[in-house]
PDB file of N, CA and C in Angstrom:
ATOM      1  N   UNK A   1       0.818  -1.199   0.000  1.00  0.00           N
ATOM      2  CA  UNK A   1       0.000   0.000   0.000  1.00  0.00           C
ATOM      3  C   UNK A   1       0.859   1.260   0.000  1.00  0.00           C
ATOM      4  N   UNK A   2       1.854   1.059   0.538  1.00  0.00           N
ATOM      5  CA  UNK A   2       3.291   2.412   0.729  1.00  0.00           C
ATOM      6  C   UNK A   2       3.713   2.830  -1.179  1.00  0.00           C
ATOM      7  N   UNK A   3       3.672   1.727  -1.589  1.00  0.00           N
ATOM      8  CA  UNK A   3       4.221   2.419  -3.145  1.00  0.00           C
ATOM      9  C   UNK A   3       2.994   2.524  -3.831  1.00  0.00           C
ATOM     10  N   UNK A   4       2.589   4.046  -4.238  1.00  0.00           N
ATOM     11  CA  UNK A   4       1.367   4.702  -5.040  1.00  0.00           C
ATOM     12  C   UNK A   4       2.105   4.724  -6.507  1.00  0.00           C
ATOM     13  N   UNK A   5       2.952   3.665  -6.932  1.00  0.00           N
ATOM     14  CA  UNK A   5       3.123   3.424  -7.908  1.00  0.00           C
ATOM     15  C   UNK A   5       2.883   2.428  -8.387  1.00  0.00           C
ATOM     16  N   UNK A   6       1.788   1.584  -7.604  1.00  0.00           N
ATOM     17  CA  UNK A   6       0.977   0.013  -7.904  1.00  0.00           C
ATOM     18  C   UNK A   6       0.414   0.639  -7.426  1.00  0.00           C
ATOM     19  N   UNK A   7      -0.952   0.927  -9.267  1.00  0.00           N
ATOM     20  CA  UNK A   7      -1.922   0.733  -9.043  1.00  0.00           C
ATOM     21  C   UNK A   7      -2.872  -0.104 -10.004  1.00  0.00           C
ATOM     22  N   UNK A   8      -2.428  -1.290 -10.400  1.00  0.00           N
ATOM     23  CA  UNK A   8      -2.783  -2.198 -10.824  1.00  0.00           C
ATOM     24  C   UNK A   8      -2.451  -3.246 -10.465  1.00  0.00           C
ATOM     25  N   UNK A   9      -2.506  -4.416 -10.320  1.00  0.00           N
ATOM     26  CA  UNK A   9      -2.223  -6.056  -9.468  1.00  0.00           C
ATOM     27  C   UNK A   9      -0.929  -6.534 -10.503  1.00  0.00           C
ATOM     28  N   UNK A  10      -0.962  -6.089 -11.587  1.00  0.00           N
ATOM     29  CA  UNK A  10      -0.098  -6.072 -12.857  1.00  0.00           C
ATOM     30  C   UNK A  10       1.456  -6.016 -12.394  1.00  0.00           C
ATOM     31  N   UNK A  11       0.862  -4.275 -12.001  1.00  0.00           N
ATOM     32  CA  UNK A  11       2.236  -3.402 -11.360  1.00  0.00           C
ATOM     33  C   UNK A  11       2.840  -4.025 -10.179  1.00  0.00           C
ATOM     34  N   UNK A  12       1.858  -4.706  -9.353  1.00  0.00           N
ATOM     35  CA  UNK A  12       2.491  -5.680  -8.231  1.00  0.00           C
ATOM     36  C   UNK A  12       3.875  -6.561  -8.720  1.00  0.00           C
ATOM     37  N   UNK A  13       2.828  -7.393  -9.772  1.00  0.00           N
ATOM     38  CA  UNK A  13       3.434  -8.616 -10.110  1.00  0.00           C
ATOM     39  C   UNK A  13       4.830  -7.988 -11.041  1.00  0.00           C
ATOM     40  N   UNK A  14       4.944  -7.073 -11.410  1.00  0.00           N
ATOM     41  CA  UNK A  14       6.558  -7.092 -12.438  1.00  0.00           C
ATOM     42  C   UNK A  14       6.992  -6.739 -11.031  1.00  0.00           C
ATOM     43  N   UNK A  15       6.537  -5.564  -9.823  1.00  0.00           N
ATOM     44  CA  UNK A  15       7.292  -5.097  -9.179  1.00  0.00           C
ATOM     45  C   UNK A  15       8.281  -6.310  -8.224  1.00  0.00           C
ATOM     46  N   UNK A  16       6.995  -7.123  -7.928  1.00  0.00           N
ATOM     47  CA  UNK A  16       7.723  -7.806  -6.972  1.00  0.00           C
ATOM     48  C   UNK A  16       8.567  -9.633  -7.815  1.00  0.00           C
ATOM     49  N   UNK A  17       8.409  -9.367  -8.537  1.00  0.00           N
ATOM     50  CA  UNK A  17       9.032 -10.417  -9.765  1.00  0.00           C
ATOM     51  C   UNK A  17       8.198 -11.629  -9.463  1.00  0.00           C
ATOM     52  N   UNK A  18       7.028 -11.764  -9.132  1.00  0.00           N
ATOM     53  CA  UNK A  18       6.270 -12.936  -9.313  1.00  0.00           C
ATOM     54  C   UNK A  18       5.245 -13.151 -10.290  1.00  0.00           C
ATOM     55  N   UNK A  19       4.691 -14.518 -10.252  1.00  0.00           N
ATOM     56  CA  UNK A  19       3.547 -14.478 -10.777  1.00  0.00           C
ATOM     57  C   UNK A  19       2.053 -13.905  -9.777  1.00  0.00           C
ATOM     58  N   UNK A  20       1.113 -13.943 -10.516  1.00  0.00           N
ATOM     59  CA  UNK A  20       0.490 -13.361 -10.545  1.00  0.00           C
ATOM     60  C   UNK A  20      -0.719 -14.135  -9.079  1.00  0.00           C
ATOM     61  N   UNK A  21      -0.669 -15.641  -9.782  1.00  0.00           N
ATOM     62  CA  UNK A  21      -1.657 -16.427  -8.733  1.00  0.00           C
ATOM     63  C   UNK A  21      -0.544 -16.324  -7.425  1.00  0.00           C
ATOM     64  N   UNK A  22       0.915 -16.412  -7.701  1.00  0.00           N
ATOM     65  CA  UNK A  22       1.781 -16.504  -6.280  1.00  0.00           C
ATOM     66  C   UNK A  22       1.270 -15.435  -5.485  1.00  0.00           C
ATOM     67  N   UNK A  23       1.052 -14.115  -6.073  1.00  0.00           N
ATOM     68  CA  UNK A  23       0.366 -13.057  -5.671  1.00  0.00           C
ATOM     69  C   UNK A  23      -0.568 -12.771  -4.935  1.00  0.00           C
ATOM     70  N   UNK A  24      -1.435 -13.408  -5.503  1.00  0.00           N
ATOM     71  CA  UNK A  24      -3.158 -13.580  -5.115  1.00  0.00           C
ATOM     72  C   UNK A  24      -2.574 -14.545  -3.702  1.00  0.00           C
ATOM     73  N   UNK A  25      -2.236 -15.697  -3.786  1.00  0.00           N
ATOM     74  CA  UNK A  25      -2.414 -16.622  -2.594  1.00  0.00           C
ATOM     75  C   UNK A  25      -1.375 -15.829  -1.161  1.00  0.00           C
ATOM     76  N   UNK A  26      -0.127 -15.011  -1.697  1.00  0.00           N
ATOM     77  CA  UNK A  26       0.376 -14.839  -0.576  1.00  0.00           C
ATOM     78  C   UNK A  26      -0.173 -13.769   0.591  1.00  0.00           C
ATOM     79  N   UNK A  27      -1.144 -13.099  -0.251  1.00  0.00           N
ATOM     80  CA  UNK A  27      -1.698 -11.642  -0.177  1.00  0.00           C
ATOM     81  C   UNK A  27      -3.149 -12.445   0.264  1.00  0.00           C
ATOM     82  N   UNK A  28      -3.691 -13.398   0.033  1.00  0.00           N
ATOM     83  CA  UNK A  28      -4.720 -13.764   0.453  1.00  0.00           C
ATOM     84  C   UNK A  28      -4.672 -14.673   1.826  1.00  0.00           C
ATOM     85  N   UNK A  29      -3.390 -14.933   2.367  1.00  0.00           N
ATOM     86  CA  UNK A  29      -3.018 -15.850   3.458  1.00  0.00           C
ATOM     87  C   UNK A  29      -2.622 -14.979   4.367  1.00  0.00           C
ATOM     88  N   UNK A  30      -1.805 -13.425   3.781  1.00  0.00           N
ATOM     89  CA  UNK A  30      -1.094 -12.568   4.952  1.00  0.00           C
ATOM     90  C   UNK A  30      -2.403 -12.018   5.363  1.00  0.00           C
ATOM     91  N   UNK A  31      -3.098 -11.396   4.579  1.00  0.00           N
ATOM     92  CA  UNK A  31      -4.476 -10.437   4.520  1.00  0.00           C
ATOM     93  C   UNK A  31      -5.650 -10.894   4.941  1.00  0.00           C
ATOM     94  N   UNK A  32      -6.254 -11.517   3.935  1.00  0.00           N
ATOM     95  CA  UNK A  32      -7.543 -12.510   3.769  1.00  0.00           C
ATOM     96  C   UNK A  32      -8.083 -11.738   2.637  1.00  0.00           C
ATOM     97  N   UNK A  33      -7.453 -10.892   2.063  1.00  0.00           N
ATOM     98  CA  UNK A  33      -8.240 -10.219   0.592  1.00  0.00           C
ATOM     99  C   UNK A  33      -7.661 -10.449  -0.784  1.00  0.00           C
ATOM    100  N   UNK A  34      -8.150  -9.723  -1.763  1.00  0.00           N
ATOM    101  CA  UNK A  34      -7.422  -9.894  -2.806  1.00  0.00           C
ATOM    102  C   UNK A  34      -6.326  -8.903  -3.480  1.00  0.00           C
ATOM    103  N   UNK A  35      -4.986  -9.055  -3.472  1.00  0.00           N
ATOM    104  CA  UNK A  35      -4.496  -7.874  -4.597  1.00  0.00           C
ATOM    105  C   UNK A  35      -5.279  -7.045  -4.992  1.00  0.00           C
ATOM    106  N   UNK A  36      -6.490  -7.392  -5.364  1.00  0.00           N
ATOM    107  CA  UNK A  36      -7.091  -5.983  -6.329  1.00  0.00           C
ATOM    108  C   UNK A  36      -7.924  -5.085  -5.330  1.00  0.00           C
ATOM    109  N   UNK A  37      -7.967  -6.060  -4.037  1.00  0.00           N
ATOM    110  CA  UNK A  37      -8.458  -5.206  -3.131  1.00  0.00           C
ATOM    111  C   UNK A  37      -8.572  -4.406  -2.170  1.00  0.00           C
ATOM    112  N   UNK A  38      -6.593  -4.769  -2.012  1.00  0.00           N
ATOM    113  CA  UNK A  38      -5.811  -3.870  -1.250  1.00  0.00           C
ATOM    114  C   UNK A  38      -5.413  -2.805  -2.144  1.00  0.00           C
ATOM    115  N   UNK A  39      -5.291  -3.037  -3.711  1.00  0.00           N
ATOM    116  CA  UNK A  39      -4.869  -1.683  -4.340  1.00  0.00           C
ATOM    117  C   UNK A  39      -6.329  -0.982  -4.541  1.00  0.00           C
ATOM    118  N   UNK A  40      -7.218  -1.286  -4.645  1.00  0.00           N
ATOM    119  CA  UNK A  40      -8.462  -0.533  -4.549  1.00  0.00           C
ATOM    120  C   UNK A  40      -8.756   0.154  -3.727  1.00  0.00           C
ATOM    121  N   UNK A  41      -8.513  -0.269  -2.655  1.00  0.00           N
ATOM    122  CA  UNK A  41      -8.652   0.428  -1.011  1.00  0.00           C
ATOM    123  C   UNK A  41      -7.383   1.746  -0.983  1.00  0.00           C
ATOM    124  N   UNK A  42      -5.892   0.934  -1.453  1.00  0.00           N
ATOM    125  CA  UNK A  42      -5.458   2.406  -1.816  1.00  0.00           C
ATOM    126  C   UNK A  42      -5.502   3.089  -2.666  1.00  0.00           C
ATOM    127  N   UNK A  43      -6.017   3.145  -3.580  1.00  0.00           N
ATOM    128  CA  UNK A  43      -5.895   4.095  -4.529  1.00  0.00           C
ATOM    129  C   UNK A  43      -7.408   4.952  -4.137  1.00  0.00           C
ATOM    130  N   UNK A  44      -8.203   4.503  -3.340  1.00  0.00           N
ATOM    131  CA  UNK A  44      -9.340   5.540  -2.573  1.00  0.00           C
ATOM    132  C   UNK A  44      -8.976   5.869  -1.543  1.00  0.00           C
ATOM    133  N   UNK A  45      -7.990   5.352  -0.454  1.00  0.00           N
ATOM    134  CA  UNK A  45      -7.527   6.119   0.458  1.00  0.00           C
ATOM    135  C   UNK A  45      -6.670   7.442   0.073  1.00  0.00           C
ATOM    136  N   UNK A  46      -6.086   7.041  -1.201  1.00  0.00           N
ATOM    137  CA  UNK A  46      -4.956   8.329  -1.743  1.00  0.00           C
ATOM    138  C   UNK A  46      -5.839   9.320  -2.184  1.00  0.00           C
ATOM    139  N   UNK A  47      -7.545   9.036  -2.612  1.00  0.00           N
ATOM    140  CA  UNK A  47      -8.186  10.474  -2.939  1.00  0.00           C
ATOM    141  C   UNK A  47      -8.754  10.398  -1.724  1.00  0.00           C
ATOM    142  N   UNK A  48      -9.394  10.074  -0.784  1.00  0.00           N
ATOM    143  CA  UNK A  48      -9.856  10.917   0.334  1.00  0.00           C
ATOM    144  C   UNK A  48      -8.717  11.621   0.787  1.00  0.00           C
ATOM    145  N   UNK A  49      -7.457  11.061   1.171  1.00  0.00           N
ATOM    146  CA  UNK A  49      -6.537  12.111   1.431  1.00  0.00           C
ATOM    147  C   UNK A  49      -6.428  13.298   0.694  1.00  0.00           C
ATOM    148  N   UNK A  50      -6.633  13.378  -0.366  1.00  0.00           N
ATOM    149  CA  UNK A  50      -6.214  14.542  -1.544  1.00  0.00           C
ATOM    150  C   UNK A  50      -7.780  15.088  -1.195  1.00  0.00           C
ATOM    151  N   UNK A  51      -8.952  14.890  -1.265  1.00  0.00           N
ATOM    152  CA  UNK A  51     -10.172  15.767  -0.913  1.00  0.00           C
ATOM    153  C   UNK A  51     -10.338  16.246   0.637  1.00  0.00           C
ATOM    154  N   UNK A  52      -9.255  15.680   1.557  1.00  0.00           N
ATOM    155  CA  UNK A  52      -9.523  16.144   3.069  1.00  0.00           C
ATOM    156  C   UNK A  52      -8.162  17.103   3.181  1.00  0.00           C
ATOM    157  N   UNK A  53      -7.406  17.030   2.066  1.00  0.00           N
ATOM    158  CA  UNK A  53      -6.802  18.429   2.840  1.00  0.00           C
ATOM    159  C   UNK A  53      -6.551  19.710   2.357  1.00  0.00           C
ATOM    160  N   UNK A  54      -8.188  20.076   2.275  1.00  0.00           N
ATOM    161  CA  UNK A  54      -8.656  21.117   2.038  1.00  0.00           C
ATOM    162  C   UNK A  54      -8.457  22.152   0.552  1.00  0.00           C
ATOM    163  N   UNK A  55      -7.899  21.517  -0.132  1.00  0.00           N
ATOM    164  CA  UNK A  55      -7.738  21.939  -1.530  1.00  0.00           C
ATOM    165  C   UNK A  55      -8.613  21.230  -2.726  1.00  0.00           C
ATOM    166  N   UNK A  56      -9.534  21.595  -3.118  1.00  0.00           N
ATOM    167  CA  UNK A  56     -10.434  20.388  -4.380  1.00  0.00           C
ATOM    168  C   UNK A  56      -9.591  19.934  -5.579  1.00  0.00           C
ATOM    169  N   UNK A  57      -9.248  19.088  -5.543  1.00  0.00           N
ATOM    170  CA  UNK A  57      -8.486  18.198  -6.492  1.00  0.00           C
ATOM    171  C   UNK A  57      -8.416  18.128  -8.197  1.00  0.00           C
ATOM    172  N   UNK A  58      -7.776  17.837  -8.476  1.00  0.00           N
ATOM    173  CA  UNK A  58      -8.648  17.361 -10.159  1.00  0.00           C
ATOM    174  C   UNK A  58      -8.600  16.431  -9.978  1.00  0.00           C
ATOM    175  N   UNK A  59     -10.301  16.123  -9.727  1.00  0.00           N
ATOM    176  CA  UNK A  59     -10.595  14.395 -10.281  1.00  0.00           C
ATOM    177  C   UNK A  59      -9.976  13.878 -11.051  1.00  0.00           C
ATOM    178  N   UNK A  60     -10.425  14.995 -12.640  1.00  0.00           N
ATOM    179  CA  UNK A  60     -10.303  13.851 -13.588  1.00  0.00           C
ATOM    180  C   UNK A  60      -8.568  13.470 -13.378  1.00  0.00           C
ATOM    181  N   UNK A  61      -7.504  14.479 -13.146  1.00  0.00           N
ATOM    182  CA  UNK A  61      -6.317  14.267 -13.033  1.00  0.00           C
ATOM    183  C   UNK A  61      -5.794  13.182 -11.694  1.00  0.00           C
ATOM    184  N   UNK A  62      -6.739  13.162 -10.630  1.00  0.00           N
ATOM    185  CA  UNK A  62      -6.923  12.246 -10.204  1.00  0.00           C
ATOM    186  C   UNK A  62      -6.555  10.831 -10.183  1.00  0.00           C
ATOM    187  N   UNK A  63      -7.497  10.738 -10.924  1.00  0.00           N
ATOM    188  CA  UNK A  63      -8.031   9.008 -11.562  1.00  0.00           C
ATOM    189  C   UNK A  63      -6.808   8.799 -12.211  1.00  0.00           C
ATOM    190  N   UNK A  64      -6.205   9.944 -13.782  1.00  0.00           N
ATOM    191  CA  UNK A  64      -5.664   9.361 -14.148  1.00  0.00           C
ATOM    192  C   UNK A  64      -4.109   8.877 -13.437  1.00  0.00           C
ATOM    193  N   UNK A  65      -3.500   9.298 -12.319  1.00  0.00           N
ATOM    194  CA  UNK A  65      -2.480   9.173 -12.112  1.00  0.00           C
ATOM    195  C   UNK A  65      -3.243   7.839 -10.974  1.00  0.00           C
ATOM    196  N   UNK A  66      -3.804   7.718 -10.292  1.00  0.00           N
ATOM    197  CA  UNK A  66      -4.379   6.380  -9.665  1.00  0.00           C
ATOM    198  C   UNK A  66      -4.697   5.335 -10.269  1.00  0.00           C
ATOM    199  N   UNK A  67      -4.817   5.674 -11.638  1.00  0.00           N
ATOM    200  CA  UNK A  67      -4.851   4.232 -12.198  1.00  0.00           C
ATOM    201  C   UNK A  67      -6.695   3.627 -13.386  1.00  0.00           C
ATOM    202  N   UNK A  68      -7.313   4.873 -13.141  1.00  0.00           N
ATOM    203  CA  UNK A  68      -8.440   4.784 -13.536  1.00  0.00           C
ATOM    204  C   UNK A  68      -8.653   5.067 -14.421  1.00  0.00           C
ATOM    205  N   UNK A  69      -9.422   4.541 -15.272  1.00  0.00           N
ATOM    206  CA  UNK A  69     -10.066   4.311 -16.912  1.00  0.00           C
ATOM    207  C   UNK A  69     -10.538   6.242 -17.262  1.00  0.00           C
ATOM    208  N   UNK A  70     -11.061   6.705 -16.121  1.00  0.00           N
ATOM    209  CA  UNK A  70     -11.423   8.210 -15.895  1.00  0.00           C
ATOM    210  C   UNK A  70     -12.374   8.429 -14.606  1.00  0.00           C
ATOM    211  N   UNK A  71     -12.614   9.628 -14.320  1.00  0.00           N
ATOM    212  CA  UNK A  71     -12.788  10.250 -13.150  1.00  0.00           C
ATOM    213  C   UNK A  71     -14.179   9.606 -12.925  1.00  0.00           C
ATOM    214  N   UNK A  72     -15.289   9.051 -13.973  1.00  0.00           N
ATOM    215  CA  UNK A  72     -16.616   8.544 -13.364  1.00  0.00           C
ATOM    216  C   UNK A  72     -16.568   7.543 -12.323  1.00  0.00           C
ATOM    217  N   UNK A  73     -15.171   6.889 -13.026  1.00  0.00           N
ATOM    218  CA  UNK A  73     -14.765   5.140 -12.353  1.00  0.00           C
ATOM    219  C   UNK A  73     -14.128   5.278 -11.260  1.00  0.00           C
ATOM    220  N   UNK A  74     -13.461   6.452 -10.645  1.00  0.00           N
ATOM    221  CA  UNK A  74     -12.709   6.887  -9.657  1.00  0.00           C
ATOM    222  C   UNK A  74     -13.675   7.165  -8.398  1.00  0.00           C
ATOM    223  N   UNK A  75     -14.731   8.033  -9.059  1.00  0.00           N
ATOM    224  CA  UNK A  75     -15.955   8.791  -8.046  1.00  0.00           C
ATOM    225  C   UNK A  75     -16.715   7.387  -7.918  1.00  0.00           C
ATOM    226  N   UNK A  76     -17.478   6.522  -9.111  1.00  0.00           N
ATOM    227  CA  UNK A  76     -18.123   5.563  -8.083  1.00  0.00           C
ATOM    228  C   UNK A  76     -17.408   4.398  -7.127  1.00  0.00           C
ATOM    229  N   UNK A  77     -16.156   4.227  -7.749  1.00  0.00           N
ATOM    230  CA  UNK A  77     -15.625   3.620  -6.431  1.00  0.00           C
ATOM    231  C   UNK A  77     -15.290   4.031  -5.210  1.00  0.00           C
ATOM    232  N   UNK A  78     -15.501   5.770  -4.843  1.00  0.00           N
ATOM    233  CA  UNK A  78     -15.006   6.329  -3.934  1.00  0.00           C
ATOM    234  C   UNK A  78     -16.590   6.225  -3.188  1.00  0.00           C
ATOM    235  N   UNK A  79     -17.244   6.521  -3.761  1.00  0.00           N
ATOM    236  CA  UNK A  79     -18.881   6.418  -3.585  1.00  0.00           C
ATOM    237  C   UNK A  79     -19.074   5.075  -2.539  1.00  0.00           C
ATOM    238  N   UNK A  80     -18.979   3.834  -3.467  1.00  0.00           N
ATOM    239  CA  UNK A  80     -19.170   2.360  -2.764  1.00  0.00           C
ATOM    240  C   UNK A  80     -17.983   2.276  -1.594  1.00  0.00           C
ATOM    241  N   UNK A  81     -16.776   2.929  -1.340  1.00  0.00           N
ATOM    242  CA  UNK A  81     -15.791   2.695  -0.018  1.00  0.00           C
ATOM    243  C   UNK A  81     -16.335   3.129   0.839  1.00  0.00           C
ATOM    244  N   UNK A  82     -16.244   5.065   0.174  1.00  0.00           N
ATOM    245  CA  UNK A  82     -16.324   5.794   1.369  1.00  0.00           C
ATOM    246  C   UNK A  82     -17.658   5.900   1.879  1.00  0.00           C
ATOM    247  N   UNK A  83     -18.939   6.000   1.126  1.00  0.00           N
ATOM    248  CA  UNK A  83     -19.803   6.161   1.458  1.00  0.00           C
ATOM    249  C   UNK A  83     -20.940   7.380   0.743  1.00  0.00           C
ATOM    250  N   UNK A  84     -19.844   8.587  -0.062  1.00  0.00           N
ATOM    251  CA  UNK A  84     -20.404   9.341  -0.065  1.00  0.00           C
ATOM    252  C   UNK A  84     -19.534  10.008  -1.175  1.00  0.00           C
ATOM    253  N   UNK A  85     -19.898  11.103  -1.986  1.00  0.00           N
ATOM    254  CA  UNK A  85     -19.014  11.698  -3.609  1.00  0.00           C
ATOM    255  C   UNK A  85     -17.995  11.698  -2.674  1.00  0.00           C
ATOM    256  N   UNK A  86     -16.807  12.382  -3.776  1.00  0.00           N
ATOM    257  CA  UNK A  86     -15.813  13.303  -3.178  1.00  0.00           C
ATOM    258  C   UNK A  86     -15.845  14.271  -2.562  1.00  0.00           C
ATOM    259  N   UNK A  87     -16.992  15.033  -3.354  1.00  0.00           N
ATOM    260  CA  UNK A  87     -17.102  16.844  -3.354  1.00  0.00           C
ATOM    261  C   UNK A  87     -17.483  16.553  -1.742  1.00  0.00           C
ATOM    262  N   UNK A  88     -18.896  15.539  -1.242  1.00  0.00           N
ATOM    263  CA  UNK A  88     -19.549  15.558  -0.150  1.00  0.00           C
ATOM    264  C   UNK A  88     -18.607  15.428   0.389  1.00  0.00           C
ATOM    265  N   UNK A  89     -17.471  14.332   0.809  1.00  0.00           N
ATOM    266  CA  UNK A  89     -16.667  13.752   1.744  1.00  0.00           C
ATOM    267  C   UNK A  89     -15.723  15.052   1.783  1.00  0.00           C
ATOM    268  N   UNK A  90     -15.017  15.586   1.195  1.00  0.00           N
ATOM    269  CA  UNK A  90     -14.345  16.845   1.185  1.00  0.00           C
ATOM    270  C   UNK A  90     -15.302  18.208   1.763  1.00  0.00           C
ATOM    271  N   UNK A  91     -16.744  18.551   1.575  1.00  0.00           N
ATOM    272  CA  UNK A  91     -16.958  19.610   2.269  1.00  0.00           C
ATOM    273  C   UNK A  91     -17.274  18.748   3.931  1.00  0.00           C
ATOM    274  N   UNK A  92     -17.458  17.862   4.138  1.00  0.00           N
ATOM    275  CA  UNK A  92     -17.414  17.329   5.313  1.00  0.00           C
ATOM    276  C   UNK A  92     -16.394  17.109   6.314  1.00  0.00           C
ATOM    277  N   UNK A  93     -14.799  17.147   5.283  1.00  0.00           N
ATOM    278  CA  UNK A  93     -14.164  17.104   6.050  1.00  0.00           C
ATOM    279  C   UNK A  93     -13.183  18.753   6.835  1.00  0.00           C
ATOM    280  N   UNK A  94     -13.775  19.424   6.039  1.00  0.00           N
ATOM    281  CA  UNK A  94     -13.520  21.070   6.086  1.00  0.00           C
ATOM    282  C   UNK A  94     -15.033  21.638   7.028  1.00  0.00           C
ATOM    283  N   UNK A  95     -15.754  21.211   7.545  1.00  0.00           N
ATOM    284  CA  UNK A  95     -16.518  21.040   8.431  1.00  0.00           C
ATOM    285  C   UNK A  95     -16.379  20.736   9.621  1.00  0.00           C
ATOM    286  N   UNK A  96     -15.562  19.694   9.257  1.00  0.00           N
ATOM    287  CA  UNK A  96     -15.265  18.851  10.783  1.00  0.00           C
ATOM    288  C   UNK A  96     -13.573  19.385  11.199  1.00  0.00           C
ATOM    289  N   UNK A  97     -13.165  20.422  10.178  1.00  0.00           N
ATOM    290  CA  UNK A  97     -11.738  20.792  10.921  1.00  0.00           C
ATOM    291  C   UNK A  97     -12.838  21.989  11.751  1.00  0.00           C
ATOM    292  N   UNK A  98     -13.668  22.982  11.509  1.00  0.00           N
ATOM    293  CA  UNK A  98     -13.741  23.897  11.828  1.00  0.00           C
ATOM    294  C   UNK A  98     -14.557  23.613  13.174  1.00  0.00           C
TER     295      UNK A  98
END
C-alpha cells in the first residue's frame, strides 16, 4: 500500500518479480483479501486524502495518475468505499476541521 506506484495487481506482479496467482495466494493468506483489493482500497484512500486536505483536487487528473479508466470510475468507487461523492466527503471534512 506504501508504493502509489501500484496501481494495478499487474504493477504488483513485475514489481515484486512474481507471478500473478503466487500473488493472489500470498496476499490472500497474509491479509484474507485480494491484490485488487488492497490496491483498490489504496488508490481511494490516496483520494480521500487529496479531498480532506482542504484543496479540491482534479478528479479527472486524479483518476488518471491512480490508475483509472477516468474520473466517473474513480468517483463511483469512492462512492461504494467511502460512502459518499468526493465533493460531499471533502466539504465534510472542512466542516469537521472547523
Amino acid at each position: 500500500m506504501a508504493d502509489r506506484d501500484i496501481v494495478k495487481v499487474d504493477d504488483a506482479v513485475r514489481k515484486f518479480g512474481i507471478n500473478k496467482r503466487t500473488l493472489q495466494r500470498l496476499i490472500n493468506e497474509d491479509v484474507g483479501v485480494s491484490p485488487k483489493w488492497v490496491i483498490r482500497r489504496s488508490r481511494i484512500h490516496e483520494a480521500a486524502l487529496r479531498a480532506a486536505d482542504g484543496e479540491t483536487p482534479d478528479w479527472a487528473e486524479l483518476a488518471a495518475e491512480r490508475g483509472y479508466f477516468d474520473q466517473a470510475h474513480l468517483i463511483k468507487d469512492f462512492k461504494t468505499v467511502i460512502g459518499c461523492l468526493p465533493s460531499q466527503y471533502a466539504r465534510q471534512q472542512i466542516q469537521d476541521i472547523r
